[in-house]
C-alpha atoms as a PDB file:
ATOM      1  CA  UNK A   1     109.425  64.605  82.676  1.00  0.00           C
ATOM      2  CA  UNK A   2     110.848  67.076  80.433  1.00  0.00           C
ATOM      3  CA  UNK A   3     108.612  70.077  78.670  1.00  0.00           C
ATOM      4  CA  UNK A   4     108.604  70.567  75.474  1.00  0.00           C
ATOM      5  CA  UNK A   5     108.027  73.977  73.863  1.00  0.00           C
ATOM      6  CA  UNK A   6     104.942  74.429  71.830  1.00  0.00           C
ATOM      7  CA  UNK A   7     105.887  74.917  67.812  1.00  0.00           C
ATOM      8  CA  UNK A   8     104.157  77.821  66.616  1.00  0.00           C
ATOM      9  CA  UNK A   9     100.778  76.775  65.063  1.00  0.00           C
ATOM     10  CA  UNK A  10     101.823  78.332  61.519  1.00  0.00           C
ATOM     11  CA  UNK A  11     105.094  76.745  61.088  1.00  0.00           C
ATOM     12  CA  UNK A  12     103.912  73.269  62.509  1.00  0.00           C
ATOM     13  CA  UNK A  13     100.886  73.122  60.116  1.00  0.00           C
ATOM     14  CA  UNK A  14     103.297  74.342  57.313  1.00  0.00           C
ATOM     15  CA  UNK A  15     105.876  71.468  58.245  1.00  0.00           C
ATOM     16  CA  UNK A  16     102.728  68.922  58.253  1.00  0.00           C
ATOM     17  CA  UNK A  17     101.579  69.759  55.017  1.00  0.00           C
ATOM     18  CA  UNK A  18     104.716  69.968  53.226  1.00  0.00           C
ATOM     19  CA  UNK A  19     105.888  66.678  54.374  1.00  0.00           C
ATOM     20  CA  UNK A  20     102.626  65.287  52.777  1.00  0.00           C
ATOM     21  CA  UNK A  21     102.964  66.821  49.644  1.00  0.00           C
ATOM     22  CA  UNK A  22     106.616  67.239  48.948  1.00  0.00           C
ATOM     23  CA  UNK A  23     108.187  65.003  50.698  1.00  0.00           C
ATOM     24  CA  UNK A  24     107.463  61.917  48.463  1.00  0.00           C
ATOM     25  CA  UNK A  25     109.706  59.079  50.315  1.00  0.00           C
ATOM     26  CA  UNK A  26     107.097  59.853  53.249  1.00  0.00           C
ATOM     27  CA  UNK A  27     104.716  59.196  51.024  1.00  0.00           C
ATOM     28  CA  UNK A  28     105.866  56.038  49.244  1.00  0.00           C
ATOM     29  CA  UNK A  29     106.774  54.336  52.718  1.00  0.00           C
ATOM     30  CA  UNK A  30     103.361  55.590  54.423  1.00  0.00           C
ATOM     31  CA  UNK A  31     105.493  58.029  56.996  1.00  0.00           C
ATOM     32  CA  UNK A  32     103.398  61.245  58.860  1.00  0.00           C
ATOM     33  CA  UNK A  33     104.101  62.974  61.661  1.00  0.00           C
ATOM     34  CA  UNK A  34     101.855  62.232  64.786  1.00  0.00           C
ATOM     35  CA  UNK A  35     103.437  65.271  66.945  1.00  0.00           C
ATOM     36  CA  UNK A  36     106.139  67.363  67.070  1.00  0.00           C
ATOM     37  CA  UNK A  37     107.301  70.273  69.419  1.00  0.00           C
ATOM     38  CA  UNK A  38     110.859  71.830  69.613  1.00  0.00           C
ATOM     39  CA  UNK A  39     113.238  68.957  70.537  1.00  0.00           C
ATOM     40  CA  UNK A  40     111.308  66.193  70.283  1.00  0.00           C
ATOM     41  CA  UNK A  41     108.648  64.100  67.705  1.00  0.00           C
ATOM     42  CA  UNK A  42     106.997  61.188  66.920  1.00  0.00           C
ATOM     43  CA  UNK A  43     106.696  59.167  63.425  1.00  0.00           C
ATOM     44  CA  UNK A  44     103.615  56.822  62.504  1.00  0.00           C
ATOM     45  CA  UNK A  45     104.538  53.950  60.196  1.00  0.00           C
ATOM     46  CA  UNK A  46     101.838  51.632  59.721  1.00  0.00           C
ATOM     47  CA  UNK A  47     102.985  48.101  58.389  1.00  0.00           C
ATOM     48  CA  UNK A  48     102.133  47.276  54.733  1.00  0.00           C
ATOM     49  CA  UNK A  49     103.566  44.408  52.725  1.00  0.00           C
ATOM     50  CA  UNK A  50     105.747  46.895  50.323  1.00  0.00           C
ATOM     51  CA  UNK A  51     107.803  46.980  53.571  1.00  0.00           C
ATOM     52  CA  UNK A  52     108.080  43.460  54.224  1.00  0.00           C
ATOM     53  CA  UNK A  53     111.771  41.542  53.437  1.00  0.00           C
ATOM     54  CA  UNK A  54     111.611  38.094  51.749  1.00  0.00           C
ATOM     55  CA  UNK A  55     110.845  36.773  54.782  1.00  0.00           C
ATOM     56  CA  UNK A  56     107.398  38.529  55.957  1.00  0.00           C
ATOM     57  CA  UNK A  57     109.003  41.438  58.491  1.00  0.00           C
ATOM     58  CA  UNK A  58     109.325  44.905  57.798  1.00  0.00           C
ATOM     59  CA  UNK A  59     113.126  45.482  55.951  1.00  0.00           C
ATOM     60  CA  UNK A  60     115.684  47.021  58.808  1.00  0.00           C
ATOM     61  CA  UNK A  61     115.147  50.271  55.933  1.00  0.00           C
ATOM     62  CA  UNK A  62     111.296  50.281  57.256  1.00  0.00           C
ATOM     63  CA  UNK A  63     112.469  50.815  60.516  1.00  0.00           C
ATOM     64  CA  UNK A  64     115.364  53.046  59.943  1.00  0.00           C
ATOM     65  CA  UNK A  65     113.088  55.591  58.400  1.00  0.00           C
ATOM     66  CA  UNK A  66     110.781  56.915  60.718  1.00  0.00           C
ATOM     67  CA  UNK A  67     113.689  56.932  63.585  1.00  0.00           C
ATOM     68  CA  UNK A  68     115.849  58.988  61.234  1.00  0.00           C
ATOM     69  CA  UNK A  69     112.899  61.484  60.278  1.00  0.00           C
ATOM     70  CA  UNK A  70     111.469  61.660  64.019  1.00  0.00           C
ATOM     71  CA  UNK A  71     115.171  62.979  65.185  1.00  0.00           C
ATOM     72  CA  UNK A  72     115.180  65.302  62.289  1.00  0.00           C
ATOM     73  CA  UNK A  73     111.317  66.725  62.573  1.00  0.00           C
ATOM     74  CA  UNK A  74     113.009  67.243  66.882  1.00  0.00           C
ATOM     75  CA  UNK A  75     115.111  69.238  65.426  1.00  0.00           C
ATOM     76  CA  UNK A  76     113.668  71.195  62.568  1.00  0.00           C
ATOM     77  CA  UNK A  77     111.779  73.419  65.145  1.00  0.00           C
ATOM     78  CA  UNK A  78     114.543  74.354  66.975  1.00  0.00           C
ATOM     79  CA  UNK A  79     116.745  75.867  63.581  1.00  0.00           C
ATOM     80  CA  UNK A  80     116.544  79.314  62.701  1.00  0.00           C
ATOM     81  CA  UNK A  81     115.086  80.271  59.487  1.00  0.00           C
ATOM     82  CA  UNK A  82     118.225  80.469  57.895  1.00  0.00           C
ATOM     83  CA  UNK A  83     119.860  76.456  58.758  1.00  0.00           C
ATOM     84  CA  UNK A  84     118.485  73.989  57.391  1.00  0.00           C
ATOM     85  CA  UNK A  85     119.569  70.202  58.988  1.00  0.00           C
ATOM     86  CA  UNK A  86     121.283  66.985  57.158  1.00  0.00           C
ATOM     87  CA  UNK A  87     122.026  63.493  58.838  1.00  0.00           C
ATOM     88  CA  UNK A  88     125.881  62.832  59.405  1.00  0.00           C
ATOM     89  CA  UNK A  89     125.295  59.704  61.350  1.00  0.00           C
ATOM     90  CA  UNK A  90     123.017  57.362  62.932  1.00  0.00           C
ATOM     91  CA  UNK A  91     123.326  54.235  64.518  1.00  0.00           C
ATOM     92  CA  UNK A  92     120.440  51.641  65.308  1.00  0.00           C
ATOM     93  CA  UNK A  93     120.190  48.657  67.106  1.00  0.00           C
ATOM     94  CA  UNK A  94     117.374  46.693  65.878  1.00  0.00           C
ATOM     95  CA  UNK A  95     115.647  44.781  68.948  1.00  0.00           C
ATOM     96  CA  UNK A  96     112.318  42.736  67.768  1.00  0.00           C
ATOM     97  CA  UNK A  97     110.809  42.185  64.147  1.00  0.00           C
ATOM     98  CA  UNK A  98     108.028  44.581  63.143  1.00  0.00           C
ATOM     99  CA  UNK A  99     105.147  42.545  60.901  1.00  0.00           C
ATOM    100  CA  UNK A 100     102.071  43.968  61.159  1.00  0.00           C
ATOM    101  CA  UNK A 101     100.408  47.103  63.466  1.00  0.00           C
ATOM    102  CA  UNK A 102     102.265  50.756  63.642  1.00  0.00           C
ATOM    103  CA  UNK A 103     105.161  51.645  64.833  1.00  0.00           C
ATOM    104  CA  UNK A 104     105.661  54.535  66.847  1.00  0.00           C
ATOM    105  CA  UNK A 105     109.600  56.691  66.405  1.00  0.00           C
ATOM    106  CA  UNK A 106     109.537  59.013  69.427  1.00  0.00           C
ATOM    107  CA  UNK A 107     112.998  61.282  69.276  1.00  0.00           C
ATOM    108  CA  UNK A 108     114.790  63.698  71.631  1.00  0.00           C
ATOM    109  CA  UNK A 109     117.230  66.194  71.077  1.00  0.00           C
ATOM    110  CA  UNK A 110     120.421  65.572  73.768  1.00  0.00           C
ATOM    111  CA  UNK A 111     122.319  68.010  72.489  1.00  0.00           C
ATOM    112  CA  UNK A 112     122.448  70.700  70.322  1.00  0.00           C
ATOM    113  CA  UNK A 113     125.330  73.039  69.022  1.00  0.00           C
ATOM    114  CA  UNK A 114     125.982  75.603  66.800  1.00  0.00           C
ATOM    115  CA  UNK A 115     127.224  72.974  63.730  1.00  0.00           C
ATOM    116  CA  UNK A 116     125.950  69.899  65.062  1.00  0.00           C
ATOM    117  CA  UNK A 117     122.798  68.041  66.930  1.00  0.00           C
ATOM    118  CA  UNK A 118     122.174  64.689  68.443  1.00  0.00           C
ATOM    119  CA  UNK A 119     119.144  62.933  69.037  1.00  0.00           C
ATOM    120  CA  UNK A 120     117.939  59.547  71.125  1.00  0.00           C
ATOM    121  CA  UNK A 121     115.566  58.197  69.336  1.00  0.00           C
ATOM    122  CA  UNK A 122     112.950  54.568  70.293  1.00  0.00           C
ATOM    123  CA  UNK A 123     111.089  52.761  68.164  1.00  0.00           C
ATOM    124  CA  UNK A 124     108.186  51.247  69.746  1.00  0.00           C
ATOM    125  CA  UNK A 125     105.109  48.632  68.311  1.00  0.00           C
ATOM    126  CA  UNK A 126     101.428  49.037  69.269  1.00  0.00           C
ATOM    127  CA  UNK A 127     101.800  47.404  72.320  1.00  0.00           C
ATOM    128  CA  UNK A 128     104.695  49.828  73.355  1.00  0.00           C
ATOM    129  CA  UNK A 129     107.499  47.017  72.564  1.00  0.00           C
ATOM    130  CA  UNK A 130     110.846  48.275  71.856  1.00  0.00           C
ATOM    131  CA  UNK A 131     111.583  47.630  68.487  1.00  0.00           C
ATOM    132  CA  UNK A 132     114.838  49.958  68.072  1.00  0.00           C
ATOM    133  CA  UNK A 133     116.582  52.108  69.529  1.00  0.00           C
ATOM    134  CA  UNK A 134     118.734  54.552  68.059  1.00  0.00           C
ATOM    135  CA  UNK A 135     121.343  57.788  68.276  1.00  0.00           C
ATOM    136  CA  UNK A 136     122.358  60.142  65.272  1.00  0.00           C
ATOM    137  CA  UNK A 137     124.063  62.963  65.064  1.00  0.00           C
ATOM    138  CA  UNK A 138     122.790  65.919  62.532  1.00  0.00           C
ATOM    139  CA  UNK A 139     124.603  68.514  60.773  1.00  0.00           C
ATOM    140  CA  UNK A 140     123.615  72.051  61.309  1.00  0.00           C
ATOM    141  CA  UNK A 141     124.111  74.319  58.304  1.00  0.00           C
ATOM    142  CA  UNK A 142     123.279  77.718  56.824  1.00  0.00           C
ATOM    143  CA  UNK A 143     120.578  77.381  53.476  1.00  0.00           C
ATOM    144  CA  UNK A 144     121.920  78.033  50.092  1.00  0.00           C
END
């Protein structure tokens, strides 16, 4: 099993906070972080009925989320204070419908460059079902 480095305390409870109060898509689709460490998180997305399609299961959008933001709170803590990260690409392959519980993103980083990153990334139900699975690739860029 691979170790992940410790964030320091600061800049983790920083990251928390402003993710709960600036970060307002969080918000609206019920998003928080349940851990992160350099290279790799987890999402919580509890299931609420603003989620639900027009058939009763949480829209492919519900699910997308918290694997997209998982990969990109991985890699946050491994930038240095001066790059800042955007998604280029992700792919997902959507394996069982989610309609009621939490769901659970857990990401990795695979790989990461100098311009570029890519993260694994599983979505998983209460009962540790697969749900999704999913790769994307980040950009890696300098802040305005």
């Amino acid at each position: 099993m691979v170790q992940y480095e410790e964030l320091d305390p600061g800049f983790k409870k920083s990251i928390v906070e402003w993710m709960k109060t600036h970060n307002h898509f969080w918000s609206l689709l019920g998003m928080e972080i349940v851990e992160m460490k350099k290279g790799w998180a987890k999402i919580r997305l509890p299931f609420t009925e603003k989620l639900a399609n027009g058939v009763g299961v949480a829209h492919g959008g519900a699910i997308f989320s918290p694997a997209d933001s998982a990969v990109g709170m991985a890699l946050i803590g491994m930038l240095d204070r001066d790059e800042t990260l955007s998604t280029l690409e992700m792919k997902i392959n959507y394996i069982r419908p989610f309609k009621q519980g939490t769901i659970v993103a857990e990401a990795w980083i695979i790989h990461k460059g100098n311009q570029t990153a890519i993260g694994d990334v599983q979505v998983r139900d209460e009962n540790d079902n697969l749900v999704a699975k999913g790769l994307a690739t980040y950009a890696i860029v300098k802040k305005l």
